[in-house]
N, C-alpha and C. Protein backbone atom coordinates (compact mmCIF):
# COMPACT_ATOMS: atom_id res chain seq x y z
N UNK A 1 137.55 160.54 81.91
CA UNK A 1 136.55 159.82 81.18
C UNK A 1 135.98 158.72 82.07
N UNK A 2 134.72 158.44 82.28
CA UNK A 2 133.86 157.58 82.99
C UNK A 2 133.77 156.83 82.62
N UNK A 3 133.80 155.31 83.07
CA UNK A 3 133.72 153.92 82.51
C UNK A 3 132.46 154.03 82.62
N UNK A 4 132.15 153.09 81.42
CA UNK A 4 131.09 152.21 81.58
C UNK A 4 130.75 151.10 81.80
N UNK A 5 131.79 150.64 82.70
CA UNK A 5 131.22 149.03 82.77
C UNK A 5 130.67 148.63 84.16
N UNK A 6 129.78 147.92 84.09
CA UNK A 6 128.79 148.26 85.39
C UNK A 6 129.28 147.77 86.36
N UNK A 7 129.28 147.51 87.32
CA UNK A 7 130.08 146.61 88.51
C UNK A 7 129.71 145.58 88.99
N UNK A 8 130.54 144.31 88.62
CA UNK A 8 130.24 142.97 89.44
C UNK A 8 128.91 143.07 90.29
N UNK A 9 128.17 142.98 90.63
CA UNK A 9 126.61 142.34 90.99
C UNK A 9 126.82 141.53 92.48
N UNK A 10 126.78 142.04 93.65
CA UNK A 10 126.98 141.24 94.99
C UNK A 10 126.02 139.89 94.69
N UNK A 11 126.39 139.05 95.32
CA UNK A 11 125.84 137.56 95.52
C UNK A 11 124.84 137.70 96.75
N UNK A 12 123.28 137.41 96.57
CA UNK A 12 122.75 137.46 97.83
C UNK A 12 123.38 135.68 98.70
N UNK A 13 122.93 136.79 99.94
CA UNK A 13 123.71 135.47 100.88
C UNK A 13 122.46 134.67 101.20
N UNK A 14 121.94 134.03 100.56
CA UNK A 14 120.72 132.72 100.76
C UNK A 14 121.83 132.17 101.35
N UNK A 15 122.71 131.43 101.04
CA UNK A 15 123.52 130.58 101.91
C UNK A 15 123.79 130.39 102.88
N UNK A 16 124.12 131.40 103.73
CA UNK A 16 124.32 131.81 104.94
C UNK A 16 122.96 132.24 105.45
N UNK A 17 122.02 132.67 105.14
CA UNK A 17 120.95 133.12 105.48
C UNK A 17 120.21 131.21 105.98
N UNK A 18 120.52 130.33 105.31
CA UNK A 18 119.59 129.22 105.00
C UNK A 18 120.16 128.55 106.12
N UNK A 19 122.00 128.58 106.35
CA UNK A 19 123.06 128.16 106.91
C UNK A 19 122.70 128.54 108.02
N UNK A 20 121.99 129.63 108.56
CA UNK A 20 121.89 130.33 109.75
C UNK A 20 120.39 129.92 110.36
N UNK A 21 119.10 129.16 109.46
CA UNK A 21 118.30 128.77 110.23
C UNK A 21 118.43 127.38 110.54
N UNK A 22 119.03 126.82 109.48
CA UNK A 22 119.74 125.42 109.46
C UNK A 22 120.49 124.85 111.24
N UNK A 23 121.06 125.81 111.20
CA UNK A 23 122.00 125.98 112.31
C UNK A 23 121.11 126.16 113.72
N UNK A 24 120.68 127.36 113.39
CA UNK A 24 119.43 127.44 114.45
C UNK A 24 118.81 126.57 115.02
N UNK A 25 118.25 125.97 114.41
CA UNK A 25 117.61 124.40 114.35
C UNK A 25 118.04 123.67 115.12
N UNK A 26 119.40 123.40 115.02
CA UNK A 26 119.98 122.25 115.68
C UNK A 26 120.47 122.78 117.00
N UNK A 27 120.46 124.43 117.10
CA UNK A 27 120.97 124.47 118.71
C UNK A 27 119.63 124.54 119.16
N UNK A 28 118.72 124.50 118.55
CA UNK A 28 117.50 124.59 119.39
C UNK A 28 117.27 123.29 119.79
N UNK A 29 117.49 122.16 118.94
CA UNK A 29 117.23 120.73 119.26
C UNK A 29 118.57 120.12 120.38
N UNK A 30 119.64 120.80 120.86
CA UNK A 30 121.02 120.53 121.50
C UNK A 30 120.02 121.32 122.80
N UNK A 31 119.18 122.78 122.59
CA UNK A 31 118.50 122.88 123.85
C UNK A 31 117.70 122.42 124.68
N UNK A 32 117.19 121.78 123.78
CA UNK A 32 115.71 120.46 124.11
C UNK A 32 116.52 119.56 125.12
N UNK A 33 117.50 119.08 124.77
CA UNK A 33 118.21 118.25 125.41
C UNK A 33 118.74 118.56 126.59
N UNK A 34 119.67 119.98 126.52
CA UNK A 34 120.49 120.05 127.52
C UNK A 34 118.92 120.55 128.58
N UNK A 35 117.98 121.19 128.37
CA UNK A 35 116.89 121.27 129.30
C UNK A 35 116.46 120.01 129.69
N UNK A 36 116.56 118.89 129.09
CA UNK A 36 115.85 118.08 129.85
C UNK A 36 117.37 117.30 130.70
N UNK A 37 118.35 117.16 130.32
CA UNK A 37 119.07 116.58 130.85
C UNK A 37 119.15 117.48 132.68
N UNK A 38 119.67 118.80 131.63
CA UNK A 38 119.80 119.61 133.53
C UNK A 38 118.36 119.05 134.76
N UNK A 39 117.18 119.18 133.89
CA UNK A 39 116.00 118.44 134.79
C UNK A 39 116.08 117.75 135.70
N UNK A 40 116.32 117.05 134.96
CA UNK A 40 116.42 115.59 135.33
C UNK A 40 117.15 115.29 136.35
N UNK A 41 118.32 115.65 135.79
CA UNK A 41 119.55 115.72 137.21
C UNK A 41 119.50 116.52 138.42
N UNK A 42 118.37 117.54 138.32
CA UNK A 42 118.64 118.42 139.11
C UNK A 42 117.58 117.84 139.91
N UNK A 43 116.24 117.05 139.36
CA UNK A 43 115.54 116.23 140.65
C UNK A 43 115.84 115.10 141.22
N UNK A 44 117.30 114.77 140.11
CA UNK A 44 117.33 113.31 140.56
C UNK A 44 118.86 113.93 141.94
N UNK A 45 118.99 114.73 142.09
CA UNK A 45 119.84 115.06 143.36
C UNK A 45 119.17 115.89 144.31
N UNK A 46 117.75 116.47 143.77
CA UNK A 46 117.09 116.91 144.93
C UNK A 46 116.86 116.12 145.72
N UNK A 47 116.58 114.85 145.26
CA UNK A 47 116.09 113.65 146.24
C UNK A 47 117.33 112.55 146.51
N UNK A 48 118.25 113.01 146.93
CA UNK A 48 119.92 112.46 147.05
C UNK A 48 120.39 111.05 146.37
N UNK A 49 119.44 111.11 145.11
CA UNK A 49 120.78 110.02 144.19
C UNK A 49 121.54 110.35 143.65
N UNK A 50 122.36 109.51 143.90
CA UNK A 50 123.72 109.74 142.79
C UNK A 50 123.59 109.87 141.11
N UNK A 51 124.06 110.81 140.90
CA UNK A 51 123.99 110.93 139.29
C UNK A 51 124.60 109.84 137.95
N UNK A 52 126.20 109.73 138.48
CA UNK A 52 126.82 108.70 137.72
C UNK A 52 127.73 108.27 138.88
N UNK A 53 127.99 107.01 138.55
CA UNK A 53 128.91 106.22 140.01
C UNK A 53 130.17 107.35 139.76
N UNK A 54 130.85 106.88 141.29
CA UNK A 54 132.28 107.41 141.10
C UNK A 54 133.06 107.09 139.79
N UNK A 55 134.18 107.59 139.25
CA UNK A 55 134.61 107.47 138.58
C UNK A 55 134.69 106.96 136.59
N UNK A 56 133.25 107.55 137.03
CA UNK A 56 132.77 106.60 135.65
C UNK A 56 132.44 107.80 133.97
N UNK A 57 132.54 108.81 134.71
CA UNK A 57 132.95 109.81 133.30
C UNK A 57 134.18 110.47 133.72
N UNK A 58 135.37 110.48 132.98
CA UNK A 58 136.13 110.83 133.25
C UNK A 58 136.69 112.33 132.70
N UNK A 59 137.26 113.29 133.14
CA UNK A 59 137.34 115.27 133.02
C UNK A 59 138.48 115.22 131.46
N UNK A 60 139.26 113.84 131.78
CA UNK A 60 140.61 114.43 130.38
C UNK A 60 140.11 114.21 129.14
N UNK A 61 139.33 113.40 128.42
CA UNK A 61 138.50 113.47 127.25
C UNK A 61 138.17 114.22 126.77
N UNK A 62 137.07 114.92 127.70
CA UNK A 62 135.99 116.24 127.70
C UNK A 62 137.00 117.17 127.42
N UNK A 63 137.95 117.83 128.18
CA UNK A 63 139.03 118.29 128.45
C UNK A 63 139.73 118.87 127.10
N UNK A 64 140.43 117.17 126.98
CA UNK A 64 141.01 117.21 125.39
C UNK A 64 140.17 117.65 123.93
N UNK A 65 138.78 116.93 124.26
CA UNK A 65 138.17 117.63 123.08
C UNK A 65 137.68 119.17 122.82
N UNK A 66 137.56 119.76 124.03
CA UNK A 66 137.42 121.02 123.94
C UNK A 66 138.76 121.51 123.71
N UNK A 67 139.78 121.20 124.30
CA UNK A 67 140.77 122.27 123.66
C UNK A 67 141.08 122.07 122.09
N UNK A 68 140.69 120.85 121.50
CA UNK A 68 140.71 120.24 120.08
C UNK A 68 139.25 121.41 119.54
N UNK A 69 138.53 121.69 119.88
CA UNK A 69 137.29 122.15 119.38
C UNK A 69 137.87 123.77 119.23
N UNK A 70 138.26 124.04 120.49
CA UNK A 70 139.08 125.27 120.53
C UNK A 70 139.80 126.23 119.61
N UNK A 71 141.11 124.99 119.29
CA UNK A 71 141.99 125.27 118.13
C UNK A 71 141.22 125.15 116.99
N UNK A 72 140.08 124.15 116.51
CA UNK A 72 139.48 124.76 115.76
C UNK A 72 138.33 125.83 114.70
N UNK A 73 138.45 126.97 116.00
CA UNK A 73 137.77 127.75 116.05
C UNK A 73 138.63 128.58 115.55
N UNK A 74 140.16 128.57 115.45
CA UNK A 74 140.82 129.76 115.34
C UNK A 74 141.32 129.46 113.43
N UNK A 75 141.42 127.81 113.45
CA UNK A 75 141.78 127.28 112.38
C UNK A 75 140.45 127.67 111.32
N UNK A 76 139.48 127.75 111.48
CA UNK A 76 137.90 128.20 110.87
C UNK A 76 137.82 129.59 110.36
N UNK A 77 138.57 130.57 111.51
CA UNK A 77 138.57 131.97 111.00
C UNK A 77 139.46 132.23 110.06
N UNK A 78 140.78 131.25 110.12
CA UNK A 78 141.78 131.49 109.58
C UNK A 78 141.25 131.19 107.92
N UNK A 79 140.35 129.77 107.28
CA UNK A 79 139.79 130.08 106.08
C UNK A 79 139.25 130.92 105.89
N UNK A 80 138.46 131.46 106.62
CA UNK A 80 137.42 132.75 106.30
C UNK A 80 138.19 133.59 105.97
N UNK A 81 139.05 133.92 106.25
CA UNK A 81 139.96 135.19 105.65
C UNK A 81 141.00 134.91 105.18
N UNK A 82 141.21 133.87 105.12
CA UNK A 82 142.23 133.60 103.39
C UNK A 82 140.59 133.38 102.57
N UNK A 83 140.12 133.41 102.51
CA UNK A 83 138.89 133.40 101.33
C UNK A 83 138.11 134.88 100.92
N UNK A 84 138.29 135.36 102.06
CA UNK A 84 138.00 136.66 101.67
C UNK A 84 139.47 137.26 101.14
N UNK A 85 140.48 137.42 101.38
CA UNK A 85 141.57 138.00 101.13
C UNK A 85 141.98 137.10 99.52
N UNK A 86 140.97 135.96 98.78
CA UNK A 86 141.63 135.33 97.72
C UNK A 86 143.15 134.70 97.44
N UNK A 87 143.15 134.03 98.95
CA UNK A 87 144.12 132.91 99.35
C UNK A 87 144.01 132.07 98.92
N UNK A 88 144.03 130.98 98.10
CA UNK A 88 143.63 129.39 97.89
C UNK A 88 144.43 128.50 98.96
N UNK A 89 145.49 128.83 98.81
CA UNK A 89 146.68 127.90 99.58
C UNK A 89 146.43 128.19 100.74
N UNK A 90 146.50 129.22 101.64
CA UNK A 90 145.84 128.96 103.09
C UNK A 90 144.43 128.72 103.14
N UNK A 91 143.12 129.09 102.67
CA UNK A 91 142.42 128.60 102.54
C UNK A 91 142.07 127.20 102.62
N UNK A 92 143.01 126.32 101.59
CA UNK A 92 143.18 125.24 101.28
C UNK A 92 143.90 124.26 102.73
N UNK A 93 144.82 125.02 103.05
CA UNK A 93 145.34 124.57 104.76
C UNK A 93 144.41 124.92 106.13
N UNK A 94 143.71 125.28 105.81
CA UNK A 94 142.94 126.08 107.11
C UNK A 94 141.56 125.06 106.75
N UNK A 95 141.21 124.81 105.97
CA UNK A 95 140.10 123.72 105.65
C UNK A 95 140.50 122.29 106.23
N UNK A 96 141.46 121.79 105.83
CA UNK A 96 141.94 120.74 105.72
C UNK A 96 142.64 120.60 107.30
N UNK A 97 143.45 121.67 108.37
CA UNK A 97 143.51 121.66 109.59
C UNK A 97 142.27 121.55 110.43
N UNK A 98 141.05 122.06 109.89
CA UNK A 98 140.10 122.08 110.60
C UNK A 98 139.43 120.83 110.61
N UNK A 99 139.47 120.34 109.39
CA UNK A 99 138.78 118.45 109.63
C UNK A 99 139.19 117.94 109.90
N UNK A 100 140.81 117.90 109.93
CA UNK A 100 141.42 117.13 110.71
C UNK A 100 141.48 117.50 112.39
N UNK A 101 141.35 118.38 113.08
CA UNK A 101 140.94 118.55 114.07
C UNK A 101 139.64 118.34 114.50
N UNK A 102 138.87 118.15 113.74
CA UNK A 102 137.18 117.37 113.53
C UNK A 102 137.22 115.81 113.88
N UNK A 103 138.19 115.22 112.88
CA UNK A 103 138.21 113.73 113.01
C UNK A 103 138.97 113.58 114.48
N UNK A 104 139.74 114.27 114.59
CA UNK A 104 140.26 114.22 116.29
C UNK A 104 139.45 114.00 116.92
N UNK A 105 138.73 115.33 116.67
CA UNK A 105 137.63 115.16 117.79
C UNK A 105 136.77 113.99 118.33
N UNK A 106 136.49 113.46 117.09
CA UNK A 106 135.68 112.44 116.81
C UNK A 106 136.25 110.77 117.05
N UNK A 107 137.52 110.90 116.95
CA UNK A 107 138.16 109.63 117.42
C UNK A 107 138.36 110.28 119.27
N UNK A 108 138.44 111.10 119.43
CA UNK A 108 138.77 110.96 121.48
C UNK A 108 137.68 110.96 121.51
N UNK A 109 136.53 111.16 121.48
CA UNK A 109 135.15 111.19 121.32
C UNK A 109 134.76 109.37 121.94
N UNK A 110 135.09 108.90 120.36
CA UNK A 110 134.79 107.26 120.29
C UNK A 110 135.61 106.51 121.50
N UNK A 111 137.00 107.22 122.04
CA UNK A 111 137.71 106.31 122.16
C UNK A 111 136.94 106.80 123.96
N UNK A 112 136.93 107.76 124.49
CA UNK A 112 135.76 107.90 125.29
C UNK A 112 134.69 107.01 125.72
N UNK A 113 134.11 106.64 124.36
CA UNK A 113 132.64 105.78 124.67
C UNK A 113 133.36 104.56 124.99
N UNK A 114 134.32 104.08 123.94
CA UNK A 114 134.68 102.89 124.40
C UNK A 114 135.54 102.51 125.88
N UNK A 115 135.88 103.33 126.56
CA UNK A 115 136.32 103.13 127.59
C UNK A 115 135.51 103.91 128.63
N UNK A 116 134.86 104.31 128.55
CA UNK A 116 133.77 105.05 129.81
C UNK A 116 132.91 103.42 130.71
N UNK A 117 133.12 103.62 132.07
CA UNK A 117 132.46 102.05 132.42
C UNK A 117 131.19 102.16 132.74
N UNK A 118 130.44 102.43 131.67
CA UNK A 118 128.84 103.13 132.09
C UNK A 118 128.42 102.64 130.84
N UNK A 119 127.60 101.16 130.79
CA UNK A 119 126.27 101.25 129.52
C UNK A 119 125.72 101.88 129.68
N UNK A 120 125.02 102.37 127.94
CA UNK A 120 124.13 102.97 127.92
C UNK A 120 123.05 103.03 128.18
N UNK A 121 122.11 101.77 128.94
CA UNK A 121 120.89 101.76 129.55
C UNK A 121 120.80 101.20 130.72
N UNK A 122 122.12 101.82 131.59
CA UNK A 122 122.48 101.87 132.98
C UNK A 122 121.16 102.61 133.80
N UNK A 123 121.29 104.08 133.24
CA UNK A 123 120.23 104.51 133.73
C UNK A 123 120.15 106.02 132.83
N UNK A 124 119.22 106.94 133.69
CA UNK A 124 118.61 107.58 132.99
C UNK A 124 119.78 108.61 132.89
N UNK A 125 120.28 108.72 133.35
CA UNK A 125 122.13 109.73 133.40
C UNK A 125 122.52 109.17 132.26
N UNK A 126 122.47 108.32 132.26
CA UNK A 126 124.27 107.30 131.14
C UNK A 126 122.94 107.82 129.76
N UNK A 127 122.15 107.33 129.55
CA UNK A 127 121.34 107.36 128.62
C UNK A 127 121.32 108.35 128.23
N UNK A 128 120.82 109.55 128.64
CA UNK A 128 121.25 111.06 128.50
C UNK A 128 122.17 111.52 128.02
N UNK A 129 123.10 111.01 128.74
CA UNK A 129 124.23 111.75 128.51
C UNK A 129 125.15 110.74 127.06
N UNK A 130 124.79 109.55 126.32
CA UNK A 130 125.07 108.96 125.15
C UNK A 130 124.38 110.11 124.43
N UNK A 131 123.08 109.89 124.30
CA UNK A 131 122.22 110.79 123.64
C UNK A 131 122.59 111.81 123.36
N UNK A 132 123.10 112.94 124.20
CA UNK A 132 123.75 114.46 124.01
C UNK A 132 125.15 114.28 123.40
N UNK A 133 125.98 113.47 123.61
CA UNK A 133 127.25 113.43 122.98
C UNK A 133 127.54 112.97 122.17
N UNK A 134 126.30 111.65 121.95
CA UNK A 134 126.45 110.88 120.11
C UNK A 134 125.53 112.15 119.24
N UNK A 135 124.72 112.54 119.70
CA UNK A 135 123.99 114.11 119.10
C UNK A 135 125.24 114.71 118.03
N UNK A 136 126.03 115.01 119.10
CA UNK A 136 127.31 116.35 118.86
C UNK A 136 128.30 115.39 118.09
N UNK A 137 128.26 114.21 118.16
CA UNK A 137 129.53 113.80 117.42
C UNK A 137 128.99 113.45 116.08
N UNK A 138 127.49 113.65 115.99
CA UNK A 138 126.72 113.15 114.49
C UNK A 138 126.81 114.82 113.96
N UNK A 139 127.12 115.89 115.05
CA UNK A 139 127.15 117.51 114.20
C UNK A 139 128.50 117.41 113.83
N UNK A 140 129.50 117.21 114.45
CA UNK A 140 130.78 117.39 114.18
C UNK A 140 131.23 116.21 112.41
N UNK A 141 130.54 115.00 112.54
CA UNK A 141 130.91 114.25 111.33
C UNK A 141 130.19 114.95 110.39
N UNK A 142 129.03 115.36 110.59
CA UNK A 142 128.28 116.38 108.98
C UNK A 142 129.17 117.82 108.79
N UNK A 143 130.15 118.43 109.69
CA UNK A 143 130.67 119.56 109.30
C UNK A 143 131.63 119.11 109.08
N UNK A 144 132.66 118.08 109.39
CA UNK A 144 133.31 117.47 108.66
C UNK A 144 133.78 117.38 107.35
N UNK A 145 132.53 116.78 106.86
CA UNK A 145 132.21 116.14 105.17
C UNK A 145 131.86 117.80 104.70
N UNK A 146 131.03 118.48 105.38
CA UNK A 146 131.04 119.70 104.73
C UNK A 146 132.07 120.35 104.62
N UNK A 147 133.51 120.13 105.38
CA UNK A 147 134.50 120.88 104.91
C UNK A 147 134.81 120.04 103.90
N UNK A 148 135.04 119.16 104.12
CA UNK A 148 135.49 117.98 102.96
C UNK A 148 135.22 118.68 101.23
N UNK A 149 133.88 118.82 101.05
CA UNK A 149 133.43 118.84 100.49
C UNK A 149 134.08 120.72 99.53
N UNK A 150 133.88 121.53 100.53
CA UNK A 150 134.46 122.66 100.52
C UNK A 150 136.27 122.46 100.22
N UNK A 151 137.00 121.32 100.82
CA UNK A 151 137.75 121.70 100.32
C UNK A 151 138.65 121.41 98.87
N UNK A 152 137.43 119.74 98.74
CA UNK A 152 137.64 119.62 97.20
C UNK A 152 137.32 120.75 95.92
N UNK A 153 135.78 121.77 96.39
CA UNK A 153 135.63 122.73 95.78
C UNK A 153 137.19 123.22 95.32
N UNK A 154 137.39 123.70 96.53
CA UNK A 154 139.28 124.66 96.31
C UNK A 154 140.12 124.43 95.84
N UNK A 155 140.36 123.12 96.01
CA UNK A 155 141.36 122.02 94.96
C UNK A 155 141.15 122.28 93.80
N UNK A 156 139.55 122.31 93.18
CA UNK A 156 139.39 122.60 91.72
C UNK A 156 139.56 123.90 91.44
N UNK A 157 139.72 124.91 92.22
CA UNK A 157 139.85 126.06 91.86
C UNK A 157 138.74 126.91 91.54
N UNK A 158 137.75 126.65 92.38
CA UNK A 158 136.42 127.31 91.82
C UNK A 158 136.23 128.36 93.20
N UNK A 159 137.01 128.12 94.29
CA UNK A 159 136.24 128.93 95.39
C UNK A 159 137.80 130.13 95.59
N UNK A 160 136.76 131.47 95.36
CA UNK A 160 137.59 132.64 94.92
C UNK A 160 136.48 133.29 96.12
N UNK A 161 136.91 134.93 96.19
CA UNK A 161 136.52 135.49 97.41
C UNK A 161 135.11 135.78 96.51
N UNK A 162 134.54 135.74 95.36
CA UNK A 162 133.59 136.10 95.10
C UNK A 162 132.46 135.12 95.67
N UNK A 163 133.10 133.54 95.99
CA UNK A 163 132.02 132.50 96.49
C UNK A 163 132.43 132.25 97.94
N UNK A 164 132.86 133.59 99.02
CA UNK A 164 132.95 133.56 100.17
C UNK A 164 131.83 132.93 101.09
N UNK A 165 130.66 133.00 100.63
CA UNK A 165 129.53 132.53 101.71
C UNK A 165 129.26 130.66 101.65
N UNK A 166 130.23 130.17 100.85
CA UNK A 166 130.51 128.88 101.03
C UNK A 166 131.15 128.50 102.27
N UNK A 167 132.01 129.31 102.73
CA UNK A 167 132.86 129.12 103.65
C UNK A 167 132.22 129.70 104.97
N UNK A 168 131.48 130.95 104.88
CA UNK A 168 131.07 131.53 105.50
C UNK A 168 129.99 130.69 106.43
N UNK A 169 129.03 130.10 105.36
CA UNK A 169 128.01 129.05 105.78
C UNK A 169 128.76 127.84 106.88
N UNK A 170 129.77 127.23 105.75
CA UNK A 170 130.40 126.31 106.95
C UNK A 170 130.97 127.03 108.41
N UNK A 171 131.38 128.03 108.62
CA UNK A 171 131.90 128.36 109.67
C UNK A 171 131.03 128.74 110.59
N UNK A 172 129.84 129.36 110.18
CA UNK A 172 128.97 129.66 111.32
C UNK A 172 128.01 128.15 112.23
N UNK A 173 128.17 127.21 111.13
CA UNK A 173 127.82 125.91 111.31
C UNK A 173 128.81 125.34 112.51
N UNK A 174 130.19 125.35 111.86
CA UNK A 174 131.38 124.95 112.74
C UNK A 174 131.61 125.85 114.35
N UNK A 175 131.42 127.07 114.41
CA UNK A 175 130.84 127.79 115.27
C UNK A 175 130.33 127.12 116.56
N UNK A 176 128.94 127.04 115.74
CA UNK A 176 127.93 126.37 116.78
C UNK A 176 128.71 124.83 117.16
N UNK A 177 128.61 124.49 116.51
CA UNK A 177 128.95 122.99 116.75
C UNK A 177 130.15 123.27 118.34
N UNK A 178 130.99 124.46 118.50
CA UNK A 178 132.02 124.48 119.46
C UNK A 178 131.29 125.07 120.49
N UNK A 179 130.17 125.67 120.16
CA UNK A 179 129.58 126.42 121.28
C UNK A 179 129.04 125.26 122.30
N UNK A 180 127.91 124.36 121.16
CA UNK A 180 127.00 123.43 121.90
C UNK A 180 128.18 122.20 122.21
N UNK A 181 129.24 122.17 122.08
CA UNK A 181 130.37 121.46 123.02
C UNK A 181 130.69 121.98 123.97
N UNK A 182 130.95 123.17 124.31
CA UNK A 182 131.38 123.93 125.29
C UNK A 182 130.33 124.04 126.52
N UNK A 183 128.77 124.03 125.99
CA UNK A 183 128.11 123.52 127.02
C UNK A 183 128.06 121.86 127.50
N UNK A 184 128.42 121.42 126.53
CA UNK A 184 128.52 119.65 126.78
C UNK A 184 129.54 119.57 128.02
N UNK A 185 130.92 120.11 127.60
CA UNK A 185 132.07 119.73 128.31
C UNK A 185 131.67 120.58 130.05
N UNK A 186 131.11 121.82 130.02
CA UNK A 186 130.79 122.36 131.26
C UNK A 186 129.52 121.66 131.82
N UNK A 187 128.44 121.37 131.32
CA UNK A 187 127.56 120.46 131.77
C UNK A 187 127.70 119.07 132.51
N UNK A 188 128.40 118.32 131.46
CA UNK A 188 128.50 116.64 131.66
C UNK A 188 129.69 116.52 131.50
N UNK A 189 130.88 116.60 131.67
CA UNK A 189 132.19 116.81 131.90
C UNK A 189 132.54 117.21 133.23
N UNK A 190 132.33 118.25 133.24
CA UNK A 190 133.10 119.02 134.61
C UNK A 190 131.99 118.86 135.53
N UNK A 191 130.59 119.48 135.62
CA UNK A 191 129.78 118.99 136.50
C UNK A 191 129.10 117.80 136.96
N UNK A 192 129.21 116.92 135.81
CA UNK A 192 129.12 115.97 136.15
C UNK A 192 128.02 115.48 137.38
């Protein structure tokens, strides 16, 4: 005998769809930057100045926050599929590891600025290079609060695998945010 009851109704993904030009956006505006920064630097050593004095950005920061950005790339997938699999409790841990590896970020970040011996209107390097990394640490505090936000959802018990593209949205967000670090840390970190 054939049921009749029709079947649950997929959710269009506006979310992720919106999440994904949203996103777009901002690596396009992280490209604006890193194009003009590489520019810049690359005429300001065609004609043999120094970029930043000796010793004045230092590799273990950069370093540390990428491997912090790292782990939370793996901590990101890990909600995505306790949310698809209708986990709450890892879900609920995999949210909550990931902002807290966010606020990490964001305190070696600060603690960086505050000890780097380079004001910011030293010159056109130091300036730049505030600019590109207070950029990324203003993406990392908005995905932050967006997990935040996501993971009070879970707490109440409302996010089930049927409202997966909540999570989905944040992660492709969180994503980027590690990508356009990963050019930060190989750019102005290591090359320096």
């Amino acid at each position: 005998m054939a049921s009749n009851v029709p079947a649950v109704p997929t959710r269009p993904r506006t979310l992720v769809v919106a999440s994904a030009f949203g996103t777009g956006s901002v690596v396009m505006y992280f490209g604006g930057l890193f194009a003009l920064y590489f520019s810049v630097r690359a005429d300001a050593m065609a004609w043999g100045a120094g970029w930043f004095p000796e010793g004045a950005v230092q590799l273990v920061p950069g370093g540390m926050n990428m491997a912090t950005m790292a782990m939370s790339v793996i901590t990101m997938a890990w909600a995505v599929h306790s949310v698809l699999h209708d986990d709450r409790v890892h879900a609920m841990l995999a949210m909550a590891l990931t902002g807290i590896l966010g606020v990490a970020m964001v305190n070696q970040t600060v603690f960086a600025f505050m000890d780097i011996g380079l004001p910011i209107d030293t010159s056109e390097a130091a300036t730049l290079m505030f600019t590109i990394v207070g950029s990324h640490l203003v993406m990392v505090v908005a995905g932050v609060v967006w997990l935040g936000m996501l993971l009070l959802r879970t707490l109440g018990g409302q996010d089930t695998r049927r409202h997966r593209d909540l999570v989905s949205a944040a992660a492709l967000y969180w994503y980027a945010s590690v990508a356009v670090y990963s050019v930060i840390w190989i750019g102005i970190y290591i090359a320096k």
